[in-house]
Each structure stands twice: as C-alpha cells, then as structure tokens.
C-alpha atoms as a PDB file:
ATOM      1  CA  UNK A   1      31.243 -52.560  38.024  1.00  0.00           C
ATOM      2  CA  UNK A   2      28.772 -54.192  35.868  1.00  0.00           C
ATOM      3  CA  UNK A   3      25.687 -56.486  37.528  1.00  0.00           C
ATOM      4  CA  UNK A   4      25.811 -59.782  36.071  1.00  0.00           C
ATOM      5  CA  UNK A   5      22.015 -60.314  36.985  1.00  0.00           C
ATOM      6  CA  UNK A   6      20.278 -61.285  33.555  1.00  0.00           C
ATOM      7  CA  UNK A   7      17.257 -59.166  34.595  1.00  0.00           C
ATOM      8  CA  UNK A   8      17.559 -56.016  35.078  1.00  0.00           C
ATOM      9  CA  UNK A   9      14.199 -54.400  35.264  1.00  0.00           C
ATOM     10  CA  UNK A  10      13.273 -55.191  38.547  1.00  0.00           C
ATOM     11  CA  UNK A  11      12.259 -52.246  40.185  1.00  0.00           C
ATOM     12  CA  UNK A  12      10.302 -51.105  37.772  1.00  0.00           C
ATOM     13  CA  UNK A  13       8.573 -54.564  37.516  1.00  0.00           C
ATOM     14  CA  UNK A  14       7.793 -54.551  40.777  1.00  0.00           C
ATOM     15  CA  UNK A  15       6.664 -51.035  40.704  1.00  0.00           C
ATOM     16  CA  UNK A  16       3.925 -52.221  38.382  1.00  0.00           C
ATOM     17  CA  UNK A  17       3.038 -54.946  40.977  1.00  0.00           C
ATOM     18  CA  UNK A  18       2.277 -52.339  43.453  1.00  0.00           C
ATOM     19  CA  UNK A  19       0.274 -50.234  40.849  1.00  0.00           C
ATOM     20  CA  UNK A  20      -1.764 -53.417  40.059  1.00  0.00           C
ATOM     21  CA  UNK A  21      -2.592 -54.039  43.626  1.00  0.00           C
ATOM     22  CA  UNK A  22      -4.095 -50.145  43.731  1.00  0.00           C
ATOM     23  CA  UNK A  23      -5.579 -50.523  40.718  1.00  0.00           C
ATOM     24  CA  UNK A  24      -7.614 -53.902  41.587  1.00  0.00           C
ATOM     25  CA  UNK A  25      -8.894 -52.215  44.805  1.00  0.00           C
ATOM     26  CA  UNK A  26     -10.144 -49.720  43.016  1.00  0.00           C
ATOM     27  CA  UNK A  27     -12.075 -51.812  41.034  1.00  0.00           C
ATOM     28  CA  UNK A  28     -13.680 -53.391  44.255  1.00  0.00           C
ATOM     29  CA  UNK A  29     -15.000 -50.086  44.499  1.00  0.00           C
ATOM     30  CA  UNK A  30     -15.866 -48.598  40.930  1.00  0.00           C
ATOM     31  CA  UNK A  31     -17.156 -51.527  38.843  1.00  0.00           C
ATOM     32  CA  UNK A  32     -16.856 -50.090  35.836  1.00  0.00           C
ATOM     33  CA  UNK A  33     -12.728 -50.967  35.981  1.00  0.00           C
ATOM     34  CA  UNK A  34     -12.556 -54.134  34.149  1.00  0.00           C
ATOM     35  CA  UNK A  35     -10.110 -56.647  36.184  1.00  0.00           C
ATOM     36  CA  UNK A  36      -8.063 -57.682  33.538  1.00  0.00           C
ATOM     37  CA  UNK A  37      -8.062 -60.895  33.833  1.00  0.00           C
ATOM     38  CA  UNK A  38      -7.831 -61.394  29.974  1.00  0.00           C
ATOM     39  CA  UNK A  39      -4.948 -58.698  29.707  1.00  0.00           C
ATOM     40  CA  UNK A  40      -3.258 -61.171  32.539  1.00  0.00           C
ATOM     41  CA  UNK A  41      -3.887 -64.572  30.907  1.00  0.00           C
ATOM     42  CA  UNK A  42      -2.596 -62.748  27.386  1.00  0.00           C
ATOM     43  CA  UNK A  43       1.018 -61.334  29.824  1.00  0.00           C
ATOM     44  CA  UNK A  44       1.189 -65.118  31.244  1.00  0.00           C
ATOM     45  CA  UNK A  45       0.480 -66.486  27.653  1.00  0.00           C
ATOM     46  CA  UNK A  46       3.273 -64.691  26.445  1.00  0.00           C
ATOM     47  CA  UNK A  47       6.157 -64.720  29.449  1.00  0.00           C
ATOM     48  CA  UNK A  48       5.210 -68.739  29.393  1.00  0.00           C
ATOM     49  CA  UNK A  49       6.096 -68.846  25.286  1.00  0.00           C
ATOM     50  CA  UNK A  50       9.391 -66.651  25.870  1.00  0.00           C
ATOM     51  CA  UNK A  51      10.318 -68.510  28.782  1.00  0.00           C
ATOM     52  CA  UNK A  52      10.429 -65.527  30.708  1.00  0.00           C
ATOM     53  CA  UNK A  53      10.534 -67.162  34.197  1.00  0.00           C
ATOM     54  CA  UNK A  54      11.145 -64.013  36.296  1.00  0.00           C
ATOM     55  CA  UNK A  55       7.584 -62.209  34.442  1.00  0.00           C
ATOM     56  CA  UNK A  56       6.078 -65.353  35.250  1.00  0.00           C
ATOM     57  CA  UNK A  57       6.296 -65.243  38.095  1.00  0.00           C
ATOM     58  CA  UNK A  58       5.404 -61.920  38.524  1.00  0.00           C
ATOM     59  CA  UNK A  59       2.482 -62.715  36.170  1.00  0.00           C
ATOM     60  CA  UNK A  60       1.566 -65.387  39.134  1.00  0.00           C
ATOM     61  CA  UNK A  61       1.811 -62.462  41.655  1.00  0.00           C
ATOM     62  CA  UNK A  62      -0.896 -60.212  39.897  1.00  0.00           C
ATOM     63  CA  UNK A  63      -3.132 -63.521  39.412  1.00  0.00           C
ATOM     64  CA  UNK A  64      -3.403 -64.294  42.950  1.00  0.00           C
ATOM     65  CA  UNK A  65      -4.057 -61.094  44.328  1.00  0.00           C
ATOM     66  CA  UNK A  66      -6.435 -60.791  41.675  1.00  0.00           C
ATOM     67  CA  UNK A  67      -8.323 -63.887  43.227  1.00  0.00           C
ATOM     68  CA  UNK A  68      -7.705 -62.879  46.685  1.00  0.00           C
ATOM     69  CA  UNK A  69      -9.416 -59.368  46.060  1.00  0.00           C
ATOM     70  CA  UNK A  70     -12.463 -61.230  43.537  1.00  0.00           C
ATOM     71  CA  UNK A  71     -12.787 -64.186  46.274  1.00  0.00           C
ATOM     72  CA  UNK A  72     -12.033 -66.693  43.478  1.00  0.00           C
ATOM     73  CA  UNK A  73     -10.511 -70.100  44.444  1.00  0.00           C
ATOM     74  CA  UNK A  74      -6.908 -69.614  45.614  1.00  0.00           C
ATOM     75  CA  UNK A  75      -4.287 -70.838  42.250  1.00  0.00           C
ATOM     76  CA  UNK A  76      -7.544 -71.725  40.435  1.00  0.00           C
ATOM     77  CA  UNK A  77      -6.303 -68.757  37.305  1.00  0.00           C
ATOM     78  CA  UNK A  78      -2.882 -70.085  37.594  1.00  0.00           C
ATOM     79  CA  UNK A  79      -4.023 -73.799  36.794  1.00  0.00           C
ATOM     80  CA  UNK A  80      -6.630 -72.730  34.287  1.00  0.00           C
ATOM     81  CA  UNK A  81      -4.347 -70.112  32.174  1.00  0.00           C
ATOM     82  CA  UNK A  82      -1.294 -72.989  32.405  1.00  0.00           C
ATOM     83  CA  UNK A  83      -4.060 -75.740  30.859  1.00  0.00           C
ATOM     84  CA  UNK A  84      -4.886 -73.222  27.789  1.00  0.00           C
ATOM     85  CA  UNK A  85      -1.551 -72.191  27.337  1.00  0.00           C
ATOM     86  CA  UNK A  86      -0.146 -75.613  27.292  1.00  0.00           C
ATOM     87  CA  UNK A  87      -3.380 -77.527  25.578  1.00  0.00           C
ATOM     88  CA  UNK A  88      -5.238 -74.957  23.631  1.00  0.00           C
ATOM     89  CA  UNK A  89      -4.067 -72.005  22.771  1.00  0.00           C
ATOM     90  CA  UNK A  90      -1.344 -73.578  20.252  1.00  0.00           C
ATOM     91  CA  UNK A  91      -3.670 -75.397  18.449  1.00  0.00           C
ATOM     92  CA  UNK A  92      -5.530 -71.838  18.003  1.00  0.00           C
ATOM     93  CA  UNK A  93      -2.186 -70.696  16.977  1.00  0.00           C
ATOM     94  CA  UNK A  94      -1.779 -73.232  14.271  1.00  0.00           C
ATOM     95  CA  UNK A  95      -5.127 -71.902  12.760  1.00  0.00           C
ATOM     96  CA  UNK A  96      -5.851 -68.550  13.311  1.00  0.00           C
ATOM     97  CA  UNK A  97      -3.305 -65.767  12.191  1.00  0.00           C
ATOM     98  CA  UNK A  98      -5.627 -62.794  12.693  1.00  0.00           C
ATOM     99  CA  UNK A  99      -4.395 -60.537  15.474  1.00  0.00           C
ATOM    100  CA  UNK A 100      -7.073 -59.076  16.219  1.00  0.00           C
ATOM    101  CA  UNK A 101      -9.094 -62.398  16.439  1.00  0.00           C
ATOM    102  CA  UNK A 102      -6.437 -63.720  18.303  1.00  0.00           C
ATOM    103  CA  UNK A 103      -7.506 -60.798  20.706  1.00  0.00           C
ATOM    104  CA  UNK A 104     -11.144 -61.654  20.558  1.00  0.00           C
ATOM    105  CA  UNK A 105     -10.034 -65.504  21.901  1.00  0.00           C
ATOM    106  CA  UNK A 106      -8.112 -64.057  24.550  1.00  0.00           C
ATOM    107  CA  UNK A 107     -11.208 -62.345  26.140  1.00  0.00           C
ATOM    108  CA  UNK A 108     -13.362 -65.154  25.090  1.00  0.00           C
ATOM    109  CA  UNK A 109     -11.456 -67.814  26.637  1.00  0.00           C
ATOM    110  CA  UNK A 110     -10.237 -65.545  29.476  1.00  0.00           C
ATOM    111  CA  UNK A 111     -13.905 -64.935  31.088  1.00  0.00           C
ATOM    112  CA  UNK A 112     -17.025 -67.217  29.885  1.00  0.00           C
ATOM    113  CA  UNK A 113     -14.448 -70.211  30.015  1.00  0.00           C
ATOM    114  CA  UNK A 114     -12.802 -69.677  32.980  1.00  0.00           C
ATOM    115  CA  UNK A 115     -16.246 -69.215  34.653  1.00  0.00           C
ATOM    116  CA  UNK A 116     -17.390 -72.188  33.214  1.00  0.00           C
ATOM    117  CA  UNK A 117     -14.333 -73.368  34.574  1.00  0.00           C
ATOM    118  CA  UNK A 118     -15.351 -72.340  38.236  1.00  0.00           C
ATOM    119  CA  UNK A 119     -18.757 -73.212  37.506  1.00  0.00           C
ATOM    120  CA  UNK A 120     -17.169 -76.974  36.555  1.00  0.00           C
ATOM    121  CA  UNK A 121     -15.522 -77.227  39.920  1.00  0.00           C
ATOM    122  CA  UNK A 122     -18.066 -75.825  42.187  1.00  0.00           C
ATOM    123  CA  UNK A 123     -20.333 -78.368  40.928  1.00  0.00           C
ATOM    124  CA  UNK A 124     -17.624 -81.523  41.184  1.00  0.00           C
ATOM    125  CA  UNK A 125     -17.219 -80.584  45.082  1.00  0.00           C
ATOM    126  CA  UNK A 126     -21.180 -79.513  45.387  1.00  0.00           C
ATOM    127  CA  UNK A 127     -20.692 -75.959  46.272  1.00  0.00           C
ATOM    128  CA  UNK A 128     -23.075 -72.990  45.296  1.00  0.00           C
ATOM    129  CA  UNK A 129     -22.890 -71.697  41.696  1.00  0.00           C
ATOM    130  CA  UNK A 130     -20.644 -68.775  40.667  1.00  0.00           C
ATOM    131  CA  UNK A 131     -22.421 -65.588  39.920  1.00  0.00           C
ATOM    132  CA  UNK A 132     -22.538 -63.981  36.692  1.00  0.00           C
ATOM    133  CA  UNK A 133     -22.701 -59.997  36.230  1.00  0.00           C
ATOM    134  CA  UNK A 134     -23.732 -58.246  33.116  1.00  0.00           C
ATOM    135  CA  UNK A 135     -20.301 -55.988  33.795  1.00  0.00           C
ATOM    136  CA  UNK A 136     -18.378 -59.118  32.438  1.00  0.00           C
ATOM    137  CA  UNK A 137     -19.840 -58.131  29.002  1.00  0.00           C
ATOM    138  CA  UNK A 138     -18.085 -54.177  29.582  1.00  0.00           C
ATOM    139  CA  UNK A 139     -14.985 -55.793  30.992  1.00  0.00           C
ATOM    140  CA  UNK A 140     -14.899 -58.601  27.787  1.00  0.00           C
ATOM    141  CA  UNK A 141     -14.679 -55.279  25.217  1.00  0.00           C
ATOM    142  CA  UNK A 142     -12.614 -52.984  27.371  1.00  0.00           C
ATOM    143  CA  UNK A 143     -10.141 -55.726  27.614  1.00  0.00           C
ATOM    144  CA  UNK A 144     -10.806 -56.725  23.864  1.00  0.00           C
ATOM    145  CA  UNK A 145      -9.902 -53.189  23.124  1.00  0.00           C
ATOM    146  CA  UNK A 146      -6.488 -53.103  25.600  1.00  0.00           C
ATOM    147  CA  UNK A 147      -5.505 -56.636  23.855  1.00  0.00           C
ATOM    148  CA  UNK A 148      -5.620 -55.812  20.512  1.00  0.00           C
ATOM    149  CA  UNK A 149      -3.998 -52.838  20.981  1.00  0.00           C
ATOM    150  CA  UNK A 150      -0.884 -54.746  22.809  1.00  0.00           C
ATOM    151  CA  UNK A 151      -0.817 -57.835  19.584  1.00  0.00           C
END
C-alpha cells in the first residue's frame, strides 16, 4: 500500500520542532546561542516562495514559540517576515544577485529592522521601549555565518 499524502516527511519535521523548542530554552539560559531569528525569517522566506504550505506552517510554529520564550508580541514575527517577504525582499531580489549579500540582508533585515519594527509599535500604543543587547551583534554574524552557508 502506498500513502497518497503529498508530504511525507512529517515525523522528522516535527522532530526538528521539538529540537527547536530545546534548543531556544537553552538559549534562555546560555546567551551566547543566537535565536535564529534570521535563519527563521530566511526558512519562512523560502517555504513562502515554494509554496510550501505544510513548512510554513511549521515555520509559524518555531516563530511563535520563539516569541513566547523572548516575550516578544504574540504573531508580531509572523506579520513582520510576511510584510518583507511579500513587499521587500523581491525588490532586493530584482537587484542584488550576490549570495552571500543576500545573506548579509537576511540578518540585517531580520534583527535591527524587526526591532525597529517593535520599537515602531511600542511607541504607536505608548508602551516602554524594547531593549537592545550588544549579543544581537554575536547573534547578527553567527547567523550571517549559518545563512550563507545554507544559500
């Protein structure tokens, strides 16, 4: 008998879910794990331009329990990485062929802009001011690094 399910990598997708959710803890407690948050909005980038609805969505998994665990605004990563994949990022496309630049945008866009982002909406409902952490500058290369090795 053959499964007529059109994915069939589930388990092991899943299986990455669970490692993600260890793996984010873990950076709760040793800050020198980047969150990747840029390695994230580069997997949703690309399941949203292959039309890969089941990675999406798994994509949308990792994302929230990211901001559950960092205490950002609940679906705020989902909104902002659907914006700059819809708006920006193809316009970037259009320009830039360099992979490893592409890279560099990923992590650029990824963190200052997304807590400019949260910075932009914090202000609009007159809330206090997101923190910044000189670690974002360690996670920005370790994930430049991951990123460029993945393009």
């Amino acid at each position: 008998m053959q499964r007529s399910f059109a994915d069939q990598n589930v388990i092991s997708q899943l299986f990455i879910v669970v490692l993600f959710i260890g793996y984010i803890s873990l950076s709760s407690i040793y800050l020198l794990m980047p969150p990747l948050l840029a390695v994230l909005f580069f997997a949703y980038h690309n399941a949203l331009s292959k039309h890969n609805l089941f990675g999406l969505m798994i994509i949308m998994v990792m994302l929230l329990v990211l901001e559950a665990e960092k205490g950002f605004w609940f679906g705020s990563t989902v909104v902002f990485f659907t914006l700059l994949s819809r708006y920006v990022i193809p316009k970037i496309e259009q320009i830039i062929r360099c992979r490893a630049c592409m890279a560099a945008i990923f992590v650029g866009l990824a963190y200052p802009l997304y807590w400019f982002f949260v910075w932009f909406v914090n202000k609009l409902f007159l809330l206090s001011l997101p923190q910044i952490d000189w670690h974002i500058l360690l996670y920005m290369v370790i994930e430049f690094m991951v990123i460029a090795a993945l393009i």
